[in-house]
Protein backbone atom coordinates (compact mmCIF):
# COMPACT_ATOMS: atom_id res chain seq x y z
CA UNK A 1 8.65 20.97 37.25
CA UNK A 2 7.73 18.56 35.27
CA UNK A 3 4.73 15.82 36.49
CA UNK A 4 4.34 13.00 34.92
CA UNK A 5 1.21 10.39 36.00
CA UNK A 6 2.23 6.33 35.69
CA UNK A 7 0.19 3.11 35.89
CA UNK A 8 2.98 1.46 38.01
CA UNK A 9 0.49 -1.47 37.48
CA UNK A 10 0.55 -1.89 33.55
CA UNK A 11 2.40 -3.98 31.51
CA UNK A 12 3.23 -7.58 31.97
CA UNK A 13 5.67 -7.17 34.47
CA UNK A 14 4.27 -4.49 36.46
CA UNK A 15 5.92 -3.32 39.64
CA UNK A 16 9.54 -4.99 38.64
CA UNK A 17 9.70 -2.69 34.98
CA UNK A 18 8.05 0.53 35.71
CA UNK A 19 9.42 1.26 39.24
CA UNK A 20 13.06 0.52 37.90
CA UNK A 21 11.98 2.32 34.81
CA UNK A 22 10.65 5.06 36.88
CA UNK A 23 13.67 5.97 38.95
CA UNK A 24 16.35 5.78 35.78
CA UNK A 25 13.62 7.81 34.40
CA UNK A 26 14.51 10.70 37.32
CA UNK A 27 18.39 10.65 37.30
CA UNK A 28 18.03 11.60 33.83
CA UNK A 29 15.54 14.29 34.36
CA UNK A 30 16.09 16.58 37.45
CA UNK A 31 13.20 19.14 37.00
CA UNK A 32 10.34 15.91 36.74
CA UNK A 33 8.26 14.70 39.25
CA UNK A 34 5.92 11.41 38.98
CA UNK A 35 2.75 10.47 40.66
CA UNK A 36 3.08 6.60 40.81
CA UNK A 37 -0.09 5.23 40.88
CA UNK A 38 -1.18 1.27 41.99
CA UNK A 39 -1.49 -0.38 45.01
CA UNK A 40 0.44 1.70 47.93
CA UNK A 41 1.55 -1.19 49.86
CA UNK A 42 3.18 -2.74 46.65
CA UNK A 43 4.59 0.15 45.72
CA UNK A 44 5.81 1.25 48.68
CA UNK A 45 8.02 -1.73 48.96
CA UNK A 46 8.75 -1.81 45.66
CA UNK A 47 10.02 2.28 45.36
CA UNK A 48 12.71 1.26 48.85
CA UNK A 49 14.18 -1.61 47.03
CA UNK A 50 15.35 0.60 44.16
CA UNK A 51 16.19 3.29 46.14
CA UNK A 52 13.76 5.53 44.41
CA UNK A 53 14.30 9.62 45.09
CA UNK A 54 11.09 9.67 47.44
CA UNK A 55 10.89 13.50 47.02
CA UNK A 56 10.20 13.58 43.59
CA UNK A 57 7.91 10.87 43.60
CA UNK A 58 4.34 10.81 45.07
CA UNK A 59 2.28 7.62 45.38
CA UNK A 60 -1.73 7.68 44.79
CA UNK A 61 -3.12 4.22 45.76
CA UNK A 62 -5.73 2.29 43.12
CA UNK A 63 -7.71 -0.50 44.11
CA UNK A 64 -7.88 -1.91 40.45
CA UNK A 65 -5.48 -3.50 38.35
CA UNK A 66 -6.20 -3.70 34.09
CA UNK A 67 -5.76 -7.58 32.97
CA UNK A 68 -3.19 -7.38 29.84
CA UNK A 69 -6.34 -9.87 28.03
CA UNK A 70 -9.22 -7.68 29.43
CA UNK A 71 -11.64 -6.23 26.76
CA UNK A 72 -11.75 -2.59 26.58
CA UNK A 73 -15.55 -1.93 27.37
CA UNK A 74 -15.45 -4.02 29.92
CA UNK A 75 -12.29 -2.54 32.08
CA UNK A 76 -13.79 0.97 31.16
CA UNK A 77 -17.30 0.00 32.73
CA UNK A 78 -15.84 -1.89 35.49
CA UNK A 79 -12.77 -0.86 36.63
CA UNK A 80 -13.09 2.81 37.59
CA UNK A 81 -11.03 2.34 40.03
CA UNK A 82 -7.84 0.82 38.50
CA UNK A 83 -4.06 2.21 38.42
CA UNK A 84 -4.96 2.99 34.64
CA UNK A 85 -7.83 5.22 34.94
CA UNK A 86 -6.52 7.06 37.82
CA UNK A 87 -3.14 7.64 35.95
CA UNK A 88 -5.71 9.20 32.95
CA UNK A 89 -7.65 11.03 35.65
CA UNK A 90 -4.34 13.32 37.09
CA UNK A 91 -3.87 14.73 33.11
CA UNK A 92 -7.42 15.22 33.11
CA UNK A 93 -7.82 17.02 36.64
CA UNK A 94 -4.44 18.96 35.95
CA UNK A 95 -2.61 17.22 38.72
CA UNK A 96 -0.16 15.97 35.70
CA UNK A 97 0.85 17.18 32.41
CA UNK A 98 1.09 13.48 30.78
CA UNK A 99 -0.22 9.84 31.27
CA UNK A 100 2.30 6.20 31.19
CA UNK A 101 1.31 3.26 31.02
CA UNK A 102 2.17 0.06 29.65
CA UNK A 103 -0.99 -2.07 30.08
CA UNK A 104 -3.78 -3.15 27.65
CA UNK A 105 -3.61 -0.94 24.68
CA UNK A 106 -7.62 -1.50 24.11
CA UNK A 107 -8.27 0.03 27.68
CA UNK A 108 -6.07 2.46 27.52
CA UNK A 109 -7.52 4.33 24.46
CA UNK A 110 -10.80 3.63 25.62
CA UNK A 111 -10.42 5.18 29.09
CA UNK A 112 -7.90 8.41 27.35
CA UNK A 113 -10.83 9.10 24.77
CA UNK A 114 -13.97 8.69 27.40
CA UNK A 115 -11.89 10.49 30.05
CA UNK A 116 -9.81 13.34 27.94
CA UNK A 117 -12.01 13.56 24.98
CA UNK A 118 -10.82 14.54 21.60
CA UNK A 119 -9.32 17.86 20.36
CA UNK A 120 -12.09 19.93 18.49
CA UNK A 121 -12.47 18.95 14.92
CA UNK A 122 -10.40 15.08 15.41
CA UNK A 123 -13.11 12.89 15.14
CA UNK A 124 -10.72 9.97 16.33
CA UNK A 125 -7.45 9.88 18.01
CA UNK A 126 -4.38 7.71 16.66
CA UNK A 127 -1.58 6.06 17.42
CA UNK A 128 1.48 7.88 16.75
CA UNK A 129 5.26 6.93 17.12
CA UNK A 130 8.45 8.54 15.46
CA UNK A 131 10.70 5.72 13.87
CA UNK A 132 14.32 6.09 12.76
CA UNK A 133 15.81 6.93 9.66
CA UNK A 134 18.85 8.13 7.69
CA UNK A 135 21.54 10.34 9.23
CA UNK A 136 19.37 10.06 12.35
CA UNK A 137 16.43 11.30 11.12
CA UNK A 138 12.89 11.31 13.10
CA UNK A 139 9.83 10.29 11.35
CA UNK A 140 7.04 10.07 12.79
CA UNK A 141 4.17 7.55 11.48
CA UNK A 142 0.31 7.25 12.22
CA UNK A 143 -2.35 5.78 12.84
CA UNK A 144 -0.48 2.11 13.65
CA UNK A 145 -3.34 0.64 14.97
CA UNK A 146 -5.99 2.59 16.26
CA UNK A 147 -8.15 2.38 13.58
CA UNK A 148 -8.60 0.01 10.56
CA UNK A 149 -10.73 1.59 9.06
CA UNK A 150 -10.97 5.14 8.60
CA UNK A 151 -12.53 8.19 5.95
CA UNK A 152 -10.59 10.42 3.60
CA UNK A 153 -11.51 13.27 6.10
CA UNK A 154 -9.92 10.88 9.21
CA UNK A 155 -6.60 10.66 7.76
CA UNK A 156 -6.60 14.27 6.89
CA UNK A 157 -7.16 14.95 10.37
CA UNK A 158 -4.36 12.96 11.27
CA UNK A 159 -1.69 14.18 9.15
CA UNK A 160 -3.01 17.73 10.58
CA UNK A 161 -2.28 16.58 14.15
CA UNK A 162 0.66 14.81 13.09
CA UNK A 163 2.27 17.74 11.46
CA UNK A 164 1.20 20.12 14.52
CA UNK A 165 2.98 17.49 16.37
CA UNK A 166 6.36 17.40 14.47
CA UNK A 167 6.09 21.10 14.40
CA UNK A 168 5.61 21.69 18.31
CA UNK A 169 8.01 19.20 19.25
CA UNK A 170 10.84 20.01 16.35
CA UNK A 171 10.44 24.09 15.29
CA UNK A 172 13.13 23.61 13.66
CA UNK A 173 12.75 21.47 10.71
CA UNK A 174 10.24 24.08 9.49
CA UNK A 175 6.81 23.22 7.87
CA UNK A 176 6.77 19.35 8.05
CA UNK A 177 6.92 17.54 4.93
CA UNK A 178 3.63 15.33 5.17
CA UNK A 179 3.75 11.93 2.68
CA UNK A 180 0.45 9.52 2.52
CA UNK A 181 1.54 5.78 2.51
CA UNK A 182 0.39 4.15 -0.40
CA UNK A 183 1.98 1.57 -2.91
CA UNK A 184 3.31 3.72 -5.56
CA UNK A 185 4.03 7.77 -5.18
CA UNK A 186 2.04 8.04 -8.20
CA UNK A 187 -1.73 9.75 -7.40
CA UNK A 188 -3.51 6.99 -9.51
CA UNK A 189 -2.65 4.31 -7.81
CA UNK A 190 -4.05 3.12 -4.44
CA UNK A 191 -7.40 2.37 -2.85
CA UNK A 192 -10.45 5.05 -3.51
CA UNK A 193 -10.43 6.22 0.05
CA UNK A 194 -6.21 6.83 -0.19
CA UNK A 195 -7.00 8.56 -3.83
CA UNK A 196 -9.63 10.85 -2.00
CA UNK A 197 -7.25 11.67 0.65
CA UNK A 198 -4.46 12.57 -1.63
CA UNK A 199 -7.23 15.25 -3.06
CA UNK A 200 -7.94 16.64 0.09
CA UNK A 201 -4.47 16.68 1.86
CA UNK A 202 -3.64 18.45 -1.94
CA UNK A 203 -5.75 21.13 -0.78
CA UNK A 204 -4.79 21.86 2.60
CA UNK A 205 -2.28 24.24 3.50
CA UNK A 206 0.05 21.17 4.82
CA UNK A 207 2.97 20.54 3.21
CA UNK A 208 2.13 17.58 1.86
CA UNK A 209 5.02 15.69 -0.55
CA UNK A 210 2.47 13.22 -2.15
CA UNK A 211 2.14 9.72 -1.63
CA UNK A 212 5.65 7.45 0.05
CA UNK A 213 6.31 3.71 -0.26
CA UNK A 214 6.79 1.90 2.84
CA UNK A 215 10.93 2.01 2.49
CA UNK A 216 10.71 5.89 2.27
CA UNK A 217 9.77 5.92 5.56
CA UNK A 218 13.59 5.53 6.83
CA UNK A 219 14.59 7.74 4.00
CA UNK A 220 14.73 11.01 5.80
CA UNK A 221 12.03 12.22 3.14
CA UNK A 222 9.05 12.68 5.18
CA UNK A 223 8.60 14.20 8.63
CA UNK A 224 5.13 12.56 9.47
CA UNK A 225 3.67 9.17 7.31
CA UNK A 226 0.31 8.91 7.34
CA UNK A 227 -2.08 5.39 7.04
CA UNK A 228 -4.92 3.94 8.25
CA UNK A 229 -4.33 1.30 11.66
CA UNK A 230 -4.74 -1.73 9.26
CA UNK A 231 -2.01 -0.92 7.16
CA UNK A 232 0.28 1.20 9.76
CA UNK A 233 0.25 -1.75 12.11
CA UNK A 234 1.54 -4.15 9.79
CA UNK A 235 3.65 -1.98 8.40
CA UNK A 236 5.05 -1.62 12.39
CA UNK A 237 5.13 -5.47 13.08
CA UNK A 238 6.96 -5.84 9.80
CA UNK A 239 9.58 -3.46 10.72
CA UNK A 240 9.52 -4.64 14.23
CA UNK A 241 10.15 -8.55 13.11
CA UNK A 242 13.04 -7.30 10.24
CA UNK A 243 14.69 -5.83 13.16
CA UNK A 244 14.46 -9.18 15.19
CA UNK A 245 15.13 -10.93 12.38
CA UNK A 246 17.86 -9.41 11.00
CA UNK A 247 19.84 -9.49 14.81
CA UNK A 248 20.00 -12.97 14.92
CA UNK A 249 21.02 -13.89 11.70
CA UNK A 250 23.72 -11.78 12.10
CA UNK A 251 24.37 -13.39 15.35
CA UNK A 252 23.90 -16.81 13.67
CA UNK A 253 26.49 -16.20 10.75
CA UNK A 254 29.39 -14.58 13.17
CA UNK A 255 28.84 -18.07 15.13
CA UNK A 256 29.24 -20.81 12.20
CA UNK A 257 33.05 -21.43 13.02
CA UNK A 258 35.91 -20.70 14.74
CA UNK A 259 36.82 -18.03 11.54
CA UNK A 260 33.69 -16.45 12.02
CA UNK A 261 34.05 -16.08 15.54
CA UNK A 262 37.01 -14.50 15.22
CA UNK A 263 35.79 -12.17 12.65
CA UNK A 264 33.13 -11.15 15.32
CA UNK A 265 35.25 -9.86 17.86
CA UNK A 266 37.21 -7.51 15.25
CA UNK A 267 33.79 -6.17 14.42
CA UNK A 268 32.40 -6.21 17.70
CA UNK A 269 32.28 -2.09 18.26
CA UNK A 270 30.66 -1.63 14.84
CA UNK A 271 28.06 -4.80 15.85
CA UNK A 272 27.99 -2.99 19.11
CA UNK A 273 26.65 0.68 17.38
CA UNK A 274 24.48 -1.35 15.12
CA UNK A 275 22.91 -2.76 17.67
CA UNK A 276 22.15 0.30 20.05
CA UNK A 277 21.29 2.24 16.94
CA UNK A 278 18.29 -0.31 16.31
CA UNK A 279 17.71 -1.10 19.84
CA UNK A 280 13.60 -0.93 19.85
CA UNK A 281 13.70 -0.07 23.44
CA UNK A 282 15.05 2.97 22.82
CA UNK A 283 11.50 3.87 20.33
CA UNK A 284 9.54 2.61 22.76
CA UNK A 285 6.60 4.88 23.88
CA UNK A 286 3.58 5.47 21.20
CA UNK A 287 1.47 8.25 21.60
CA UNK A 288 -2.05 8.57 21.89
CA UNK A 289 -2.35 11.72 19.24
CA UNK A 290 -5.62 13.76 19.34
CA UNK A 291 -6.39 13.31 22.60
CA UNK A 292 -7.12 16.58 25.13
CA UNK A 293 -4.39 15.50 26.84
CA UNK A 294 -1.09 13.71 26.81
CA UNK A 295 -0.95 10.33 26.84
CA UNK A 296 2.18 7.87 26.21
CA UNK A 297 1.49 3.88 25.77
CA UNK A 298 4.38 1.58 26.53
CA UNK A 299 4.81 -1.83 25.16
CA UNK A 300 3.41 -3.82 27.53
CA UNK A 301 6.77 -6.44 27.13
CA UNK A 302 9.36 -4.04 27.34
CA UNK A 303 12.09 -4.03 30.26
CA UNK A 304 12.80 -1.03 32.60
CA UNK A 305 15.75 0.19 30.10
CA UNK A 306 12.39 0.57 27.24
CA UNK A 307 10.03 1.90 30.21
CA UNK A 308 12.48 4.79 30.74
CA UNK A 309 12.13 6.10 26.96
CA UNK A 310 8.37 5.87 27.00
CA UNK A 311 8.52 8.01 29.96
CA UNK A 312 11.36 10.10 28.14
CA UNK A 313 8.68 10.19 24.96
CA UNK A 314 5.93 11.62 27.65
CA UNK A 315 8.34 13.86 29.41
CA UNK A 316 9.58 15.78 25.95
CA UNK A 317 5.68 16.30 24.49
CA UNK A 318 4.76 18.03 28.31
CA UNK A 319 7.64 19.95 28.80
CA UNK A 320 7.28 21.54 24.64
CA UNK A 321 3.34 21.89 25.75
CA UNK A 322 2.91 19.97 22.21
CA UNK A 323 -0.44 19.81 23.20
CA UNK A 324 -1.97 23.58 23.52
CA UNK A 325 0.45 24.28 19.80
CA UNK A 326 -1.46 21.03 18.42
CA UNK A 327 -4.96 22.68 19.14
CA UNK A 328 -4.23 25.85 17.85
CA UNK A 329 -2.75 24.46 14.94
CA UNK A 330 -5.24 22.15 14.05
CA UNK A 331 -8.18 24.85 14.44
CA UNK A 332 -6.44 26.93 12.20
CA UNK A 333 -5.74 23.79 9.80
CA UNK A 334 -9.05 22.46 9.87
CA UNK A 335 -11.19 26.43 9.45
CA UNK A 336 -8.31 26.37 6.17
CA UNK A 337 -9.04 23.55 4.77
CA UNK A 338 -13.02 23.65 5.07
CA UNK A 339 -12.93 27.19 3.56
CA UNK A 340 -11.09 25.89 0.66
CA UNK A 341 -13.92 23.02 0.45
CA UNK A 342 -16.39 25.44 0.42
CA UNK A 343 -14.22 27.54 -2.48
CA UNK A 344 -14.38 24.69 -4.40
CA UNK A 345 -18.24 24.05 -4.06
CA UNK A 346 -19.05 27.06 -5.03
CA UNK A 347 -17.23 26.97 -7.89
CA UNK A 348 -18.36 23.88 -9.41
CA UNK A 349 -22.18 25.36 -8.66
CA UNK A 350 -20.82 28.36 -10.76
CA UNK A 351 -19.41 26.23 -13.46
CA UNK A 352 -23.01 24.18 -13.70
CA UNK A 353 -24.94 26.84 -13.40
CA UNK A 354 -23.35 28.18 -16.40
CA UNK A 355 -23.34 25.22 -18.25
CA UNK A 356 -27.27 24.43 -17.63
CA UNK A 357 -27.96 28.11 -18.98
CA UNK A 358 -25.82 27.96 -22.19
C-alpha cells in the first residue's frame, strides 16, 4: 500500500480542491492510502460530502493553516503546527512515502529542506517537472524556480539528480540523454557559469547531449533540461502563457462568424484532443528534487481534476522508490565525477611541473 501525506489545507481553495482531488485520486489507485491532514472538524465534513472511501483515508488534525502570501521564514518559525509541516513531518517520520500540497511554494521548500534535509552531495534541492513533447514524449526540466542563482557545480548536481530521476522512474529509455539550456547548442556561447558547466557535465559519466535551445525541449531530444530557477521559470511561465494564449485565439477565430462557427463543430473532436493533449492540469504536480524525501508541490490555483495528477505525480515517484535509486545514483555520480576532477588536477600539476623544469 501506497501512503501518501496531503495538506488538505493548501492551495487557494483548500478543502473544496484537494478533498475532491483526493477521492478521484483513490478510484484511480486501489493499493493507496492518504493521511489527510488540516483541521479535523473541516475535514471531517468535508470527506462525507464527497463520499470519500473512509477506509483508505486517515485524518491527522493541524492547528495551523500556511497563508498563500506568507513569507517562508516566517511560516517555518511560526507555524510548526500547520497542515503543511505536519504533511512534511509523516515522509520524514516514515508514516508516508510522499508529501502534497498545494500551498505557498516559499514555505513549502523551506519546511521540505529544514525538515527532510538534502541528499548527500546536493547542496540545494530544485524544482523539477516533466513537460510534454513529440510523439508523447516526457521531458523533464529543472530547476524552474528554486534558485536564481546557482554555481557550475549546482547545476551539475542537478542534472545528476535529474537523470537518476528519469532513470528510476523510466528504466526503460536507458541512460538519459542530459541537454544544458543555453541560447545556442554551440559550447562558446552562453554565460561563464553555463560555459563552466558544459565543462564539467563533459566530464561526468552522464550522458550529456550538449547544450538545447528552449524549443528543443518539446523535441523529444532530451530526457532531462537543465537551467538555473531564473531562466527555467521564465522559460515555464512562457510556455505556460503560449498555452493560454494560443487556446483562446483559437477559440476567438472559430467564433468570428456564422462560417467559422460552423467550421468549429466539424473540427470539434480534433479541437477536443488538442485541447486534452495540452490541458496543464494534467502536468500539474512539480517536484521538490534532492530532497531526503518525496515531496510533490501543486499549483496552488489548480481545480480538483489538476489536484488529482499532482497526487498521481507523488503516487508514481513512491511506488518506483525513485528516491533510494536517486541516492545511490547520485553517490556513485558525484565519487565519478570528483575522481575525474582530481585526474585532471593532477595532470595539469604534471604538465607544469614539466614545463617549469625544461
Amino acid at each position: 500500500m501506497i501512503t501518501l501525506a496531503v495538506d488538505a489545507m493548501g492551495g487557494d481553495a483548500g478543502l473544496s480542491v484537494t478533498v475532491p482531488g483526493a477521492v478521484a485520486f483513490l478510484k484511480q489507485q486501489p493499493d493507496a492510502e492518504l493521511l489527510m491532514v488540516g483541521n479535523e472538524t473541516a475535514l471531517r465534513e468535508a470527506l462525507a460530502k464527497a463520499q470519500a472511501p473512509m477506509a483508505r483515508i486517515r485524518i491527522v488534525h493541524a492547528e495551523q493553516v500556511v497563508e498563500m502570501d506568507e513569507a517562508p521564514q516566517l511560516a517555518l518559525k511560526n507555524k510548526k503546527d500547520s497542515s503543511m509541516r505536519i504533511a512534511v513531518n509523516q515522509v520524514k517520520e516514515g508514516l508516508a512515502q510522499a508529501a502534497v500540497s498545494a500551498g505557498n511554494t516559499g514555505a513549502l521548500m523551506a519546511t521540505a529542506r529544514f525538515v527532510l534535509k538534502t541528499i548527500p552531495g546536493i547542496e540545494r534541492p530544485a524544482i523539477a517537472k516533466f513537460l510534454p513533447g513529440k510523439n508523447n514524449h516526457m521531458t523533464l526540466v529543472l530547476d524552474l524556480g528554486a534558485n536564481v542563482d546557482c554555481s557550475p557545480e549546482q547545476l551539475v548536481q542537478f542534472a545528476v539528480i535529474g537523470s537518476e530521476l528519469v532513470q528510476a522512474l523510466h528504466p526503460e529509455r536507458g541512460s538519459p540523454r542530459v541537454g544544458l539550456l543555453n541560447v545556442g547548442t554551440e559550447d562558446i556561447k552562453g554565460t561563464d557559469t553555463v560555459k563552466q558547466t558544459f565543462k564539467l557535465l563533459q566530464n561526468s559519466r552522464l550522458n550529456f547531449i550538449g547544450n538545447v535551445e528552449g524549443d528543443d525541449i518539446f523535441s523529444g531530444e532530451a530526457d532531462v533540461v537543465v537551467a538555473d530557477g531564473f531562466v527555467g521559470n521564465i522559460m515555464l511561465k512562457t510556455v505556460e502563457g503560449s498555452v493560454k494564449f494560443i487556446g483562446s485565439a483559437i477559440k476567438q477565430e472559430f467564433s468570428r462568424s456564422l462560417f467559422t462557427k460552423l467550421a468549429a463543430v466539424i473540427a470539434l473532436p480534433a479541437l477536443r484532443g488538442f485541447k486534452q493533449k495540452l490541458d496543464p492540469r494534467k502536468f500539474n504536480g512539480a517536484i521538490f528534487l534532492g530532497l531526503r524525501g518525496v515531496v510533490v508541490k501543486s499549483h496552488g490555483g489548480t481545480d480538483e481534476v489538476g489536484f488529482t495528477y499532482a497526487l498521481e505525480e507523488a503516487y508514481h515517484e513512491a511506488k518506483s522508490a525513485s528516491l533510494a535509486k536517486i541516492e545511490a545514483g547520485v553517490a556513485e555520480q558525484l565519487a565519478a565525477l570528483e575522481a575525474a576532477r582530481e585526474q585532471e588536477n593532477s595532470s595539469e600539476t604534471a604538465s607544469v611541473g614539466t614545463e617549469n623544469a625544461s
